[in-house]
N, C-alpha and C. Protein backbone atom coordinates (compact mmCIF):
# COMPACT_ATOMS: atom_id res chain seq x y z
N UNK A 1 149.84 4.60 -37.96
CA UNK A 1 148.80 5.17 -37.11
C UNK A 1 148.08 4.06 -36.33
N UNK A 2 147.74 3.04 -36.99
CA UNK A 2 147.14 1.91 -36.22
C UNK A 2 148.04 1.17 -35.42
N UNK A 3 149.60 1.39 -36.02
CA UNK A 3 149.93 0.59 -34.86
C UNK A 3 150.09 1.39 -33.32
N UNK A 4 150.53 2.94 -33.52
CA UNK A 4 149.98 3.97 -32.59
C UNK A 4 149.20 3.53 -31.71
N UNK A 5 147.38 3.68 -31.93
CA UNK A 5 146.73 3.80 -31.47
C UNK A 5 146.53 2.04 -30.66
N UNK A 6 147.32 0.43 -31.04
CA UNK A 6 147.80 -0.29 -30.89
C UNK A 6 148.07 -0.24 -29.73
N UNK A 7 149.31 0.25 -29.54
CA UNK A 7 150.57 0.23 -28.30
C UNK A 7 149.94 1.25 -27.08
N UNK A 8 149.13 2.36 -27.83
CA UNK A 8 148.30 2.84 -26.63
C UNK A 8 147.59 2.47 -25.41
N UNK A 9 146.68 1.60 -26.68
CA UNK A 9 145.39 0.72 -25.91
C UNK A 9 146.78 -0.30 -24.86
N UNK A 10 147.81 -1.15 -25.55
CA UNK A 10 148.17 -2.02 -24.60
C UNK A 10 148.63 -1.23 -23.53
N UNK A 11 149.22 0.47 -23.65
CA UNK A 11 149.69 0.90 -22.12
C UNK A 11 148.68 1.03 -21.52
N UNK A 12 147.74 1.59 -21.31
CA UNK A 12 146.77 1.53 -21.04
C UNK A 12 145.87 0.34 -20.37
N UNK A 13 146.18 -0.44 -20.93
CA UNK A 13 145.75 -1.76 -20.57
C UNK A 13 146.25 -2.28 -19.32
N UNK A 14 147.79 -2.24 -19.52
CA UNK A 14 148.44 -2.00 -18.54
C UNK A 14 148.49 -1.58 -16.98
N UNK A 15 147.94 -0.58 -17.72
CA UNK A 15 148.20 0.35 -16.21
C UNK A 15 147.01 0.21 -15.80
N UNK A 16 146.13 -0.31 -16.02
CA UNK A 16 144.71 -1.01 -15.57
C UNK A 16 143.33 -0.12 -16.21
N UNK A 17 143.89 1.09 -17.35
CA UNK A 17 142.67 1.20 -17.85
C UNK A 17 141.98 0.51 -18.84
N UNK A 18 140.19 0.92 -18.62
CA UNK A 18 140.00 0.33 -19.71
C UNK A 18 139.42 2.15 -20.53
N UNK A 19 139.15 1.58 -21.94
CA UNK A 19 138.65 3.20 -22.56
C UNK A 19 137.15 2.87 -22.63
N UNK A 20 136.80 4.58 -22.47
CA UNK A 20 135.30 4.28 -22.15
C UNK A 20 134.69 4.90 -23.69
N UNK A 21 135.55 5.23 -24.46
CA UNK A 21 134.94 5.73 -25.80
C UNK A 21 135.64 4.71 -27.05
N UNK A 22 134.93 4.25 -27.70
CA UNK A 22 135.96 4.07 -28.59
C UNK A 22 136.27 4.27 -29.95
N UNK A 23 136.28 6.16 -30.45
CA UNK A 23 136.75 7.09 -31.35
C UNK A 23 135.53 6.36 -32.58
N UNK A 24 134.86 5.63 -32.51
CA UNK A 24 133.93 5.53 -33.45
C UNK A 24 132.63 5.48 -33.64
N UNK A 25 132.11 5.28 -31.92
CA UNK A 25 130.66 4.97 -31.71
C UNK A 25 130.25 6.04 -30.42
N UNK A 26 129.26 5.73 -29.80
CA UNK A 26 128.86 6.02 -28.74
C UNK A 26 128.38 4.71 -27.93
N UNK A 27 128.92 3.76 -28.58
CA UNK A 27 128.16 1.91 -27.72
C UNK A 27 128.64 2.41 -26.03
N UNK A 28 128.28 1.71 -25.30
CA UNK A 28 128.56 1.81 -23.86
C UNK A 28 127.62 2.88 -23.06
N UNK A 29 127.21 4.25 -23.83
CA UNK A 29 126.78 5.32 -23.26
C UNK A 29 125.02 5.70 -23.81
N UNK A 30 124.50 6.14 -23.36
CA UNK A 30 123.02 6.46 -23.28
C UNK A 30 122.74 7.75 -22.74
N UNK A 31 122.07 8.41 -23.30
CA UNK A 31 121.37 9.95 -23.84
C UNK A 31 120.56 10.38 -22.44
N UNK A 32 120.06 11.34 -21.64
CA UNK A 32 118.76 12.25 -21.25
C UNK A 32 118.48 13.18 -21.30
N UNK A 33 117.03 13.56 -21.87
CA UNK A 33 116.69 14.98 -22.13
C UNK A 33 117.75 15.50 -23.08
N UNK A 34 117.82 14.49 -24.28
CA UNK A 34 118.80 15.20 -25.50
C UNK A 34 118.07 16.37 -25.79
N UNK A 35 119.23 17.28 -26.04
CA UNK A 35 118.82 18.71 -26.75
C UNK A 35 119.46 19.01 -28.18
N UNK A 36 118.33 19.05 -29.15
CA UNK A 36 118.94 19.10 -30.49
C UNK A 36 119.79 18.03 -30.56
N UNK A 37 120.86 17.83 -31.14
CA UNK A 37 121.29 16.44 -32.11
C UNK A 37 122.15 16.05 -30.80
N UNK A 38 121.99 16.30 -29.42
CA UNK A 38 122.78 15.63 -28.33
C UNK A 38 123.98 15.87 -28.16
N UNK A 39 124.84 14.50 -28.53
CA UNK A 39 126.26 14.78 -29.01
C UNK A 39 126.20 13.79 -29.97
N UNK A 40 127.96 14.18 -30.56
CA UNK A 40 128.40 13.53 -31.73
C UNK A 40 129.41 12.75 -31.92
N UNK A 41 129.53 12.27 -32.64
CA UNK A 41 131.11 11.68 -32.85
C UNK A 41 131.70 11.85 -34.28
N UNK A 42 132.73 12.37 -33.95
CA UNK A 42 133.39 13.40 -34.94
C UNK A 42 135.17 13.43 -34.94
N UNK A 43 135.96 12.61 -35.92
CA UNK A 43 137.42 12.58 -35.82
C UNK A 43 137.72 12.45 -35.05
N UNK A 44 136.91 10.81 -34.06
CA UNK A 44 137.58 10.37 -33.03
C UNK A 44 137.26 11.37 -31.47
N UNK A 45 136.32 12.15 -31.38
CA UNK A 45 136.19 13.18 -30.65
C UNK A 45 134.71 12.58 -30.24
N UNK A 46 134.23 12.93 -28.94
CA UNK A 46 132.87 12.90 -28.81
C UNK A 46 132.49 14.58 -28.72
N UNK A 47 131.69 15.30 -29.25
CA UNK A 47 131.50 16.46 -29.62
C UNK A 47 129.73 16.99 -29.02
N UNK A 48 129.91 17.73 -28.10
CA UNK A 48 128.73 19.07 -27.97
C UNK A 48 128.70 19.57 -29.02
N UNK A 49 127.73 20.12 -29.39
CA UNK A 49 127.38 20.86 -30.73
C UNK A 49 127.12 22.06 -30.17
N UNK A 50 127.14 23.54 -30.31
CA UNK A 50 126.78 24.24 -29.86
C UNK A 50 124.94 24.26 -29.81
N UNK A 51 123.95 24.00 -30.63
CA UNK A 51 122.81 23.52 -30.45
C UNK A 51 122.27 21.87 -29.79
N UNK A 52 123.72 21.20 -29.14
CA UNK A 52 123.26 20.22 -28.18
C UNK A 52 123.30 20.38 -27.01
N UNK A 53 123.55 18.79 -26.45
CA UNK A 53 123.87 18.35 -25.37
C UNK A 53 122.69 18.12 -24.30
N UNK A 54 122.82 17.60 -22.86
CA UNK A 54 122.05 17.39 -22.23
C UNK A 54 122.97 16.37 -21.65
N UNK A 55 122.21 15.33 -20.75
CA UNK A 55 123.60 14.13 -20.40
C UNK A 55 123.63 12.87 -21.19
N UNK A 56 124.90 12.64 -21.24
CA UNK A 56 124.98 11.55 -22.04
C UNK A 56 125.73 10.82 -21.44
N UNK A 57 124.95 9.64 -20.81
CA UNK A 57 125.72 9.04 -19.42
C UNK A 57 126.33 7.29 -19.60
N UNK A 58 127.21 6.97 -19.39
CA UNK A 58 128.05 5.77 -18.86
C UNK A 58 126.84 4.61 -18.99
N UNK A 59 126.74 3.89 -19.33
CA UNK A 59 125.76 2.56 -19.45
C UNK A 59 125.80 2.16 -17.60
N UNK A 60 127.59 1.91 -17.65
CA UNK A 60 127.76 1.56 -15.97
C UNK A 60 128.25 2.05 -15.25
N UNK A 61 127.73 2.23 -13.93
CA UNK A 61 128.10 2.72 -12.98
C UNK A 61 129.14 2.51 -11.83
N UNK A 62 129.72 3.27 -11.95
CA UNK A 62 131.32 3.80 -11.09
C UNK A 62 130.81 4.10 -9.64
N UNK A 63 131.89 3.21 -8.46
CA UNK A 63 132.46 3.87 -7.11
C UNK A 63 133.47 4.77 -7.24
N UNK A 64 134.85 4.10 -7.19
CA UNK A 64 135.92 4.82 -6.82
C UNK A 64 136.18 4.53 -7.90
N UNK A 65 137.67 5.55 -8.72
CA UNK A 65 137.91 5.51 -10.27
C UNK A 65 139.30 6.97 -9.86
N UNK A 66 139.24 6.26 -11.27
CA UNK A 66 140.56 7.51 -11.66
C UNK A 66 140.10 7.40 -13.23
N UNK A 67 139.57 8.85 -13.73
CA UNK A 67 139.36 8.96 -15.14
C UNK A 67 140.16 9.95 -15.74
N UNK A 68 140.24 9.65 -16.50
CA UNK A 68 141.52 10.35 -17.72
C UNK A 68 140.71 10.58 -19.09
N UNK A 69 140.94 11.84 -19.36
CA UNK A 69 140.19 12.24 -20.35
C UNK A 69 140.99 13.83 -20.81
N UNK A 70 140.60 14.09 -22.22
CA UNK A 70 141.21 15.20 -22.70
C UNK A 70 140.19 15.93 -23.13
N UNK A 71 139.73 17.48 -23.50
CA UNK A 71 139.04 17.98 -23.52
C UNK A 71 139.29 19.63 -24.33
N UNK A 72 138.61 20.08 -25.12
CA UNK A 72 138.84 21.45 -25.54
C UNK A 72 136.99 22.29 -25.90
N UNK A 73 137.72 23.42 -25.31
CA UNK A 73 136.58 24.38 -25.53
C UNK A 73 136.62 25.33 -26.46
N UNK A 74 135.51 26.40 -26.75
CA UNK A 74 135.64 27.31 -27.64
C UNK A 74 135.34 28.37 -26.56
N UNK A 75 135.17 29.90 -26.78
CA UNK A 75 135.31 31.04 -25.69
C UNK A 75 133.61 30.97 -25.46
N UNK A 76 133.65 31.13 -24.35
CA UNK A 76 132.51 30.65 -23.23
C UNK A 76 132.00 29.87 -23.25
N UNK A 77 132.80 28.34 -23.36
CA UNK A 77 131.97 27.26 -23.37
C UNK A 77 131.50 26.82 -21.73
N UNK A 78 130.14 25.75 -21.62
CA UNK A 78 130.38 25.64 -20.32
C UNK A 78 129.58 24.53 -20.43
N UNK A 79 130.11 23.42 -19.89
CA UNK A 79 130.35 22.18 -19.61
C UNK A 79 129.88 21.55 -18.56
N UNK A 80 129.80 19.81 -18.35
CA UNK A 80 130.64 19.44 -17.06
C UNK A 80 130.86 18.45 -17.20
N UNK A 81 131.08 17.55 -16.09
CA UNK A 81 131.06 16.21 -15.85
C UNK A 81 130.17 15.45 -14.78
N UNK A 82 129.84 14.67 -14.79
CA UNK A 82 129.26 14.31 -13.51
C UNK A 82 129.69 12.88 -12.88
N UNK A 83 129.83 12.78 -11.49
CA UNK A 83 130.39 11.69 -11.32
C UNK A 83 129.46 11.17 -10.27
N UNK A 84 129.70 9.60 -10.39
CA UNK A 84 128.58 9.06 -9.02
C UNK A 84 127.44 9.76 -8.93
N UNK A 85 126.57 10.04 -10.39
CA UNK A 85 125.59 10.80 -10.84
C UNK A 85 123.64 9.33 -11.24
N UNK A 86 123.09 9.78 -10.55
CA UNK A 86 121.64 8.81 -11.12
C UNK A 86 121.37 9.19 -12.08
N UNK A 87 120.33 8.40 -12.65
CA UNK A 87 120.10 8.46 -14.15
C UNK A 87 118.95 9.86 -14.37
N UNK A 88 117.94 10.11 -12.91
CA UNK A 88 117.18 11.22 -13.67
C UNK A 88 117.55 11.81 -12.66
N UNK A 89 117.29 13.86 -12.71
CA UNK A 89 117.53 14.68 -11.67
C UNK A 89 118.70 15.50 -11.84
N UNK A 90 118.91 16.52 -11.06
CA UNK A 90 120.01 17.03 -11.42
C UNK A 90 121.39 16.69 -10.77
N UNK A 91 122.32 16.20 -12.23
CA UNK A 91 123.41 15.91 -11.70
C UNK A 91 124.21 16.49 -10.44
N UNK A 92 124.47 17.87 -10.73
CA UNK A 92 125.16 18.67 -9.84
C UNK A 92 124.64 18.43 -8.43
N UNK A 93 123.21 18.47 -7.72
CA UNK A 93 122.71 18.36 -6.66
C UNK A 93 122.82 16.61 -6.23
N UNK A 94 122.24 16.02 -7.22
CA UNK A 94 121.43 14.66 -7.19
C UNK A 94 123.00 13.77 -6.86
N UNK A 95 123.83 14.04 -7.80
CA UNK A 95 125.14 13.31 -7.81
C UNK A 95 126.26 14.35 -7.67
N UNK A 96 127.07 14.54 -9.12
CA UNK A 96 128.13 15.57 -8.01
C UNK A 96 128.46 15.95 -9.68
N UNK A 97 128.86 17.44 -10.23
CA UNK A 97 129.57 17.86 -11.43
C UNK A 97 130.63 18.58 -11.36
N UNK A 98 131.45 18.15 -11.78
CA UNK A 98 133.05 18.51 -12.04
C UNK A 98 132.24 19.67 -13.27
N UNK A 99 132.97 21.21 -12.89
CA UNK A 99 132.52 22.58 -13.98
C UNK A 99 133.86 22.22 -14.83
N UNK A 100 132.86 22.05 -16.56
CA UNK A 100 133.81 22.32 -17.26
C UNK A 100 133.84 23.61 -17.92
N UNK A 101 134.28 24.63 -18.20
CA UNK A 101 134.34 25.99 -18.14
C UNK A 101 135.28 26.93 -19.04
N UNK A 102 135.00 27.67 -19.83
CA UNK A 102 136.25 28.42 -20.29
C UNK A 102 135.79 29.64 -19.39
N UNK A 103 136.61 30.31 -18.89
CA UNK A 103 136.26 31.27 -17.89
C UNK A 103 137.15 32.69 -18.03
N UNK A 104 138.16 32.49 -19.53
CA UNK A 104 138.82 33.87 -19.89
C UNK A 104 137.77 34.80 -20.45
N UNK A 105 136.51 34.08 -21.25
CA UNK A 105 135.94 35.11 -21.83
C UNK A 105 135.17 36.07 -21.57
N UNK A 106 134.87 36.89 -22.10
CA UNK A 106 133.52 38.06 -21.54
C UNK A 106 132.09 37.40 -20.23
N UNK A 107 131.69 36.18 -20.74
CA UNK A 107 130.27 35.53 -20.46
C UNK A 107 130.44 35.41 -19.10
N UNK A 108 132.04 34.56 -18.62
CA UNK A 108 131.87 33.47 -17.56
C UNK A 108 133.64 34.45 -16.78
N UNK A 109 133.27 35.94 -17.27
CA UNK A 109 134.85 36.49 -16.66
C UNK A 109 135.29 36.51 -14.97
N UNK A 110 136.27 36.23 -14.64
CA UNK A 110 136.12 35.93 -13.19
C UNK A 110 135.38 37.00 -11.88
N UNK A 111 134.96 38.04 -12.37
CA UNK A 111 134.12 39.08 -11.46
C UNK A 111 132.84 38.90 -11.21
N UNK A 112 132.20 37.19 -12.29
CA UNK A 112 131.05 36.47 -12.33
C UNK A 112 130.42 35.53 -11.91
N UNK A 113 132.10 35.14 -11.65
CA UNK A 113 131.55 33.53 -11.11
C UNK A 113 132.19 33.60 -9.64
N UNK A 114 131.30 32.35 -8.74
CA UNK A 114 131.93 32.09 -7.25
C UNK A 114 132.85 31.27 -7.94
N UNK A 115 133.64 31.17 -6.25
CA UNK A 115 135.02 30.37 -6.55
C UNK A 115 134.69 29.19 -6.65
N UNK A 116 133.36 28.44 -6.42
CA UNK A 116 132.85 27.21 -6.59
C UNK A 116 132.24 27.01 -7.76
N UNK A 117 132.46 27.58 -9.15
CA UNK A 117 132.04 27.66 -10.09
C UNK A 117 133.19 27.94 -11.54
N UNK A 118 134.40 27.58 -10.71
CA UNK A 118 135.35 27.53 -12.14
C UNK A 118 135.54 26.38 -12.52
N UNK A 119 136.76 26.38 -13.83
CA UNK A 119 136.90 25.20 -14.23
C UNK A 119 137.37 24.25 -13.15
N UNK A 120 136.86 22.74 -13.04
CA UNK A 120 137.70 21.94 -12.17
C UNK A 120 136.50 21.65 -10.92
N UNK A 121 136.17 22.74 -10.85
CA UNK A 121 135.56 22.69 -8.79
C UNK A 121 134.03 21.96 -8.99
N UNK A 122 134.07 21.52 -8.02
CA UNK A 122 132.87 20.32 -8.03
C UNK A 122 131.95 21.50 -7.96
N UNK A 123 130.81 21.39 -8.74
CA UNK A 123 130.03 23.08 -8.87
C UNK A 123 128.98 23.11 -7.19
N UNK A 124 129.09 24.09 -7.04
CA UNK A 124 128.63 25.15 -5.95
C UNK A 124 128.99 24.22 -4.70
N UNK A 125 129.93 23.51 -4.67
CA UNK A 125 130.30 22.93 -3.62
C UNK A 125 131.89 23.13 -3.48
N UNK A 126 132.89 23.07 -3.66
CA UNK A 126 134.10 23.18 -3.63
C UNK A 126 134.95 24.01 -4.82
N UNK A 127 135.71 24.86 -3.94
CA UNK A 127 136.39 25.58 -4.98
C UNK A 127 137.41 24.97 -5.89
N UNK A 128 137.78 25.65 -7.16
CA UNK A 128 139.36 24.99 -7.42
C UNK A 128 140.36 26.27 -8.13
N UNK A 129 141.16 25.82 -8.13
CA UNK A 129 142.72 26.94 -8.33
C UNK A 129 142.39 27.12 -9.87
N UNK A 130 142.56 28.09 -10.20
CA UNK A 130 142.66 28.71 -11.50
C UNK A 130 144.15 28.89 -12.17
N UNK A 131 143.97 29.27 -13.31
CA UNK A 131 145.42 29.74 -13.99
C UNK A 131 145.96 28.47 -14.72
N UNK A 132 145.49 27.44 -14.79
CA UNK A 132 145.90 25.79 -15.57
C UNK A 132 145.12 25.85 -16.61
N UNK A 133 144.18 26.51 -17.31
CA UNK A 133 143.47 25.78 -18.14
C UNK A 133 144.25 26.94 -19.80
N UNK A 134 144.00 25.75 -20.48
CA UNK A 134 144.38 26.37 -21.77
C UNK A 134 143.91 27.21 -22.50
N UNK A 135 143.91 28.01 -23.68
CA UNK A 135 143.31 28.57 -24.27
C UNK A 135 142.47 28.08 -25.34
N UNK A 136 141.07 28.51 -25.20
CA UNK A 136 140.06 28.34 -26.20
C UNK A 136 140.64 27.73 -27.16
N UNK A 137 140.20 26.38 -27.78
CA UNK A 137 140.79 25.77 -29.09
C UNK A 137 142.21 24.96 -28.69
N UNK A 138 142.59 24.90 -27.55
CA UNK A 138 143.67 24.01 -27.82
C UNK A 138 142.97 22.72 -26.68
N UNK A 139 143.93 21.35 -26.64
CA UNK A 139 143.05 20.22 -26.14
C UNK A 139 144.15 20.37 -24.60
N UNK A 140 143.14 20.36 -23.50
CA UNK A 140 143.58 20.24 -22.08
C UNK A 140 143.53 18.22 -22.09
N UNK A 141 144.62 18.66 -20.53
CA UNK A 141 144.32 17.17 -20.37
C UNK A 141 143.88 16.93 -18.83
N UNK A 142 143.05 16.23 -17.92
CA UNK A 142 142.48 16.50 -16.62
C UNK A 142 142.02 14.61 -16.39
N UNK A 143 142.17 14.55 -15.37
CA UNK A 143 142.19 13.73 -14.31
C UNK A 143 140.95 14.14 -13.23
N UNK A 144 140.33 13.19 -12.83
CA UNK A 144 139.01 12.94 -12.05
C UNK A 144 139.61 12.02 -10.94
N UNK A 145 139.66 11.61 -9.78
CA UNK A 145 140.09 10.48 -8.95
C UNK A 145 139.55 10.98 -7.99
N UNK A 146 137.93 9.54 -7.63
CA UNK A 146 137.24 9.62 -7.15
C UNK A 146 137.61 8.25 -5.73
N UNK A 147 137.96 8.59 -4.83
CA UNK A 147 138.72 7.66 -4.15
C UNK A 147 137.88 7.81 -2.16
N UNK A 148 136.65 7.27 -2.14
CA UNK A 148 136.22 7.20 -1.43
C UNK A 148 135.24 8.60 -1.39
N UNK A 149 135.73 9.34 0.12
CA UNK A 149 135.43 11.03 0.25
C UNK A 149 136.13 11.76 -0.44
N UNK A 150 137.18 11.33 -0.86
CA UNK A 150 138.56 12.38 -1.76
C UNK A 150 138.44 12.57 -3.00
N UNK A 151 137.74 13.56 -3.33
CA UNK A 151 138.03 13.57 -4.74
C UNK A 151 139.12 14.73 -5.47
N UNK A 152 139.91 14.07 -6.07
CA UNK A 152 140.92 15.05 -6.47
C UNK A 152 140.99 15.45 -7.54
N UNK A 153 141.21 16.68 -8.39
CA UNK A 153 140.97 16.83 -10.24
C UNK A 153 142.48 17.86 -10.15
N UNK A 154 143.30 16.77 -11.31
CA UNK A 154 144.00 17.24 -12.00
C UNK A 154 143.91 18.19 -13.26
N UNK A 155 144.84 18.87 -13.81
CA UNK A 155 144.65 19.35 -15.07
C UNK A 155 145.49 19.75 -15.14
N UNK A 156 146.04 19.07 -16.48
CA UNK A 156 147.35 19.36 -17.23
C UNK A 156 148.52 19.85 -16.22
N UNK A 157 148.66 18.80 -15.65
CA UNK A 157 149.62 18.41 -14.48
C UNK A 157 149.56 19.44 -13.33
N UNK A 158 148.54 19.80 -13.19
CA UNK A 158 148.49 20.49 -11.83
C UNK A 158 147.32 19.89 -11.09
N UNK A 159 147.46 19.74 -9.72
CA UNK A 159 146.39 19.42 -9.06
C UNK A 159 145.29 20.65 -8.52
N UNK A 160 143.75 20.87 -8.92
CA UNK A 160 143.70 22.03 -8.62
C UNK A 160 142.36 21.65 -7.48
N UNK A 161 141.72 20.72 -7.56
CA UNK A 161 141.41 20.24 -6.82
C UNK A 161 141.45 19.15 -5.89
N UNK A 162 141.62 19.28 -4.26
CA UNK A 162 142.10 18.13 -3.57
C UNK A 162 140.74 18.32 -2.24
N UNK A 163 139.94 17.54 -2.54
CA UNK A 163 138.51 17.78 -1.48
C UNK A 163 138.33 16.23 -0.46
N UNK A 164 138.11 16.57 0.52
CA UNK A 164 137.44 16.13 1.37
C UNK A 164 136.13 15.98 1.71
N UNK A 165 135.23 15.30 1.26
CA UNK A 165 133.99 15.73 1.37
C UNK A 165 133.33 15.69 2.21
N UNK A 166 134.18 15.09 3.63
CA UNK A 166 133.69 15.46 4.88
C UNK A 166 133.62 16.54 5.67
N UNK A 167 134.67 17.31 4.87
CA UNK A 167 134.90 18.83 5.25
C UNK A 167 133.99 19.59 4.94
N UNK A 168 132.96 19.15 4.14
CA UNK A 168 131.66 20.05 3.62
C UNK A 168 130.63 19.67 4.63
N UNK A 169 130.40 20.61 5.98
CA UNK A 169 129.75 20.74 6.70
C UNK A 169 128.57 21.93 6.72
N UNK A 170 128.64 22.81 5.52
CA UNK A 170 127.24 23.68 6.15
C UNK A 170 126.35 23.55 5.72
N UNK A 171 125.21 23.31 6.76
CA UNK A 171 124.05 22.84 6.57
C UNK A 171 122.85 22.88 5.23
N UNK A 172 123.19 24.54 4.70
CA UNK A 172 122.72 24.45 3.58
C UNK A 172 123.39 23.53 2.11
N UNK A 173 124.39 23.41 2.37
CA UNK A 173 125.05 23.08 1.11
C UNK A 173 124.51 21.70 1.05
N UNK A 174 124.73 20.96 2.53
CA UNK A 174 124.68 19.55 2.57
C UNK A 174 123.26 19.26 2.16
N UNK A 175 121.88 20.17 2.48
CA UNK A 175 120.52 20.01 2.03
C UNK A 175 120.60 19.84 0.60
N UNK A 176 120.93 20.72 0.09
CA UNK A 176 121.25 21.07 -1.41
C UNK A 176 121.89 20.16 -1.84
N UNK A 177 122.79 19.42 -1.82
CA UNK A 177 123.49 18.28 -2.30
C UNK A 177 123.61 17.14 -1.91
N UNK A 178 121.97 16.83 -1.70
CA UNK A 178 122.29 15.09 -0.87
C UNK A 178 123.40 14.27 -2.07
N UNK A 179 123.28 14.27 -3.15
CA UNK A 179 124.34 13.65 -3.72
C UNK A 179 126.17 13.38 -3.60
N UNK A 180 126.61 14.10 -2.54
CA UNK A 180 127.66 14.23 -2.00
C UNK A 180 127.74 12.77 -1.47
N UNK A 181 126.64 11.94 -0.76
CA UNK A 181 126.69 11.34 -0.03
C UNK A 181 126.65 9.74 -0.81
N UNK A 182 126.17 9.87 -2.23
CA UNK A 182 126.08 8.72 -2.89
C UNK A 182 127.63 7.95 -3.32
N UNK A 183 128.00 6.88 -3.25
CA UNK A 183 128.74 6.26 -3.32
C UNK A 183 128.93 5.63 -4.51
N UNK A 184 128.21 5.82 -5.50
CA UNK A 184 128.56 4.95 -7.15
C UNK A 184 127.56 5.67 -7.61
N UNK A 185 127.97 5.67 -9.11
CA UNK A 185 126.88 6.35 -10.25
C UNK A 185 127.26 6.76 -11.62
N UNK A 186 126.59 6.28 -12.39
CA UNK A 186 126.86 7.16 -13.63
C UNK A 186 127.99 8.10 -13.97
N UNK A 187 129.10 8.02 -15.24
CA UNK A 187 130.28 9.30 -15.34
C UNK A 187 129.26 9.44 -16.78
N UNK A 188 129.02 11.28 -16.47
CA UNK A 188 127.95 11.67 -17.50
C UNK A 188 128.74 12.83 -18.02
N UNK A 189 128.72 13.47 -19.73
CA UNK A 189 128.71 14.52 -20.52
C UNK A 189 127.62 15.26 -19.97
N UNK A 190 128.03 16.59 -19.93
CA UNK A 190 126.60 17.40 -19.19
C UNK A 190 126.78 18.87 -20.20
N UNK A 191 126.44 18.16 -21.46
CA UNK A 191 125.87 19.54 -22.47
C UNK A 191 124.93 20.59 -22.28
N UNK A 192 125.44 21.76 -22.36
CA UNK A 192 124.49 22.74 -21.92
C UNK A 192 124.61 23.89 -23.46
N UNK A 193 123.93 23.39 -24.11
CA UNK A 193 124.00 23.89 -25.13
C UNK A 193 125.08 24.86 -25.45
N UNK A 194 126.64 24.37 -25.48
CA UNK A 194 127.80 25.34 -25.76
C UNK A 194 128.64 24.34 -26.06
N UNK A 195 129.59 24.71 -26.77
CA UNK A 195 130.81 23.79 -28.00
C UNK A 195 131.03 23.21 -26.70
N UNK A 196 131.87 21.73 -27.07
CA UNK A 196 133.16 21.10 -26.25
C UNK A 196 133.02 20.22 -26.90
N UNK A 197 134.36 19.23 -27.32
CA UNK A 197 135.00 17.99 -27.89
C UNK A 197 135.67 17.24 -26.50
N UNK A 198 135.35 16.12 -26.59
CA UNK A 198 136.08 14.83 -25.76
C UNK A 198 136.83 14.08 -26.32
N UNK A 199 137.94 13.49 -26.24
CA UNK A 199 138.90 12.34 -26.47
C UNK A 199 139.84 12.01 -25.72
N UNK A 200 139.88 10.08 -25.96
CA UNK A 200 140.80 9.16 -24.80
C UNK A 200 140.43 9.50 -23.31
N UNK A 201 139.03 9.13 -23.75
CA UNK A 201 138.31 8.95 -22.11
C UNK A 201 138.34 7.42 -22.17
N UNK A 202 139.40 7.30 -20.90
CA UNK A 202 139.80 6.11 -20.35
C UNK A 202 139.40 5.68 -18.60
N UNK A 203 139.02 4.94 -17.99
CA UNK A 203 138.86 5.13 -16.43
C UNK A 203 139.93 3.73 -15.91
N UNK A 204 140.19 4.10 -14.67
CA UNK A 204 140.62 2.54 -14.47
C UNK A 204 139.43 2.43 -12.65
N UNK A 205 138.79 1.47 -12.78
CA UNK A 205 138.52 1.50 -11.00
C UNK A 205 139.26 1.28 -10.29
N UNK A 206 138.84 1.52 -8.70
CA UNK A 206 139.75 1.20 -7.70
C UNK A 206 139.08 0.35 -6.66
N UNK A 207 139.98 0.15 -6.10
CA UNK A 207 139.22 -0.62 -5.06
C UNK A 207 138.06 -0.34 -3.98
């Protein structure tokens, strides 16, 4: 097993990531507006509690990146990520949140949500394709690649988001989200008091 987790780190290494967790601590990352016990770390997992979360953000701050990370929910969990996010304010507006989402169940069923509000889509700003995400309890795997205006999100080998963020021209949205426009920031856990587990969150930057 150790030599496993060994040969990992060196592909990885490799291919120019570095890991941003490392299955035993939370060193590197820092808490706001924790709710109840925050998050956890748990069998190598960084863990929402269903009575946590809040953000639990990156020590340092990211431009351009490609992050790799694996992820599982329980039925109506709801999540996010935040990328090129400041330390106080709301992520989603202030900086930008990737929805993390289970969206088969009763809570979050698709007759509920806009199309800018499923799993994947940068929330209330860009839509993303449905039909990729796994079922409650098993571990997805998703891709972030934040590459100037382009941000693209994989999941479990489909691309479901491919954005332009110059293409986001209407006036209200752009009021609403001066954070579109920020160029580096914080990659934050955005617990909203509902289950989710993290593991082999790795980033590599780019140029």
């Amino acid at each position: 097993m150790r030599f496993a987790l060994l040969l990992s780190a060196a592909l990885f290494a490799e291919d120019g990531f570095k890991p941003l967790f490392d299955g035993k601590t939370l060193d590197g990352w820092f808490i706001v507006n924790k709710q109840g016990p925050g998050f956890l770390v748990r069998d190598g997992s960084i863990v929402c509690p269903l009575d946590g979360g809040q953000k639990l953000m990156t020590d340092k701050e990211f431009a351009n990146f490609v992050f790799h990370f694996e992820f599982k929910l329980e039925a109506d969990s709801n999540n996010g990520i935040g990328i090129r996010a400041p330390r106080n304010g709301h992520t989603s507006t202030l900086g930008m949140e990737i929805q993390v989402l289970d969206q088969s169940g009763p809570k979050y069923g698709p007759m509920k949500l806009k199309p800018e509000q499923y799993h994947g889509a940068i929330y209330d700003v860009w839509p993303a394709r449905t039909g990729f995400l796994k079922k409650p309890g098993e571990w997805n795997a998703q891709e972030i690649r934040a590459d100037g205006r382009r941000i693209t999100i994989t999941l479990n080998g489909a691309i479901i988001v491919d954005a332009d963020l110059d293409q986001v021209r209407e006036p209200e949205v752009l009021k609403k989200h001066p954070g579109l426009a920020r160029k580096s920031g914080h990659i934050a856990l955005l617990g909203h008091q509902a289950y989710a587990e993290f593991r082999n969150l790795r980033i590599k930057e780019l140029p």
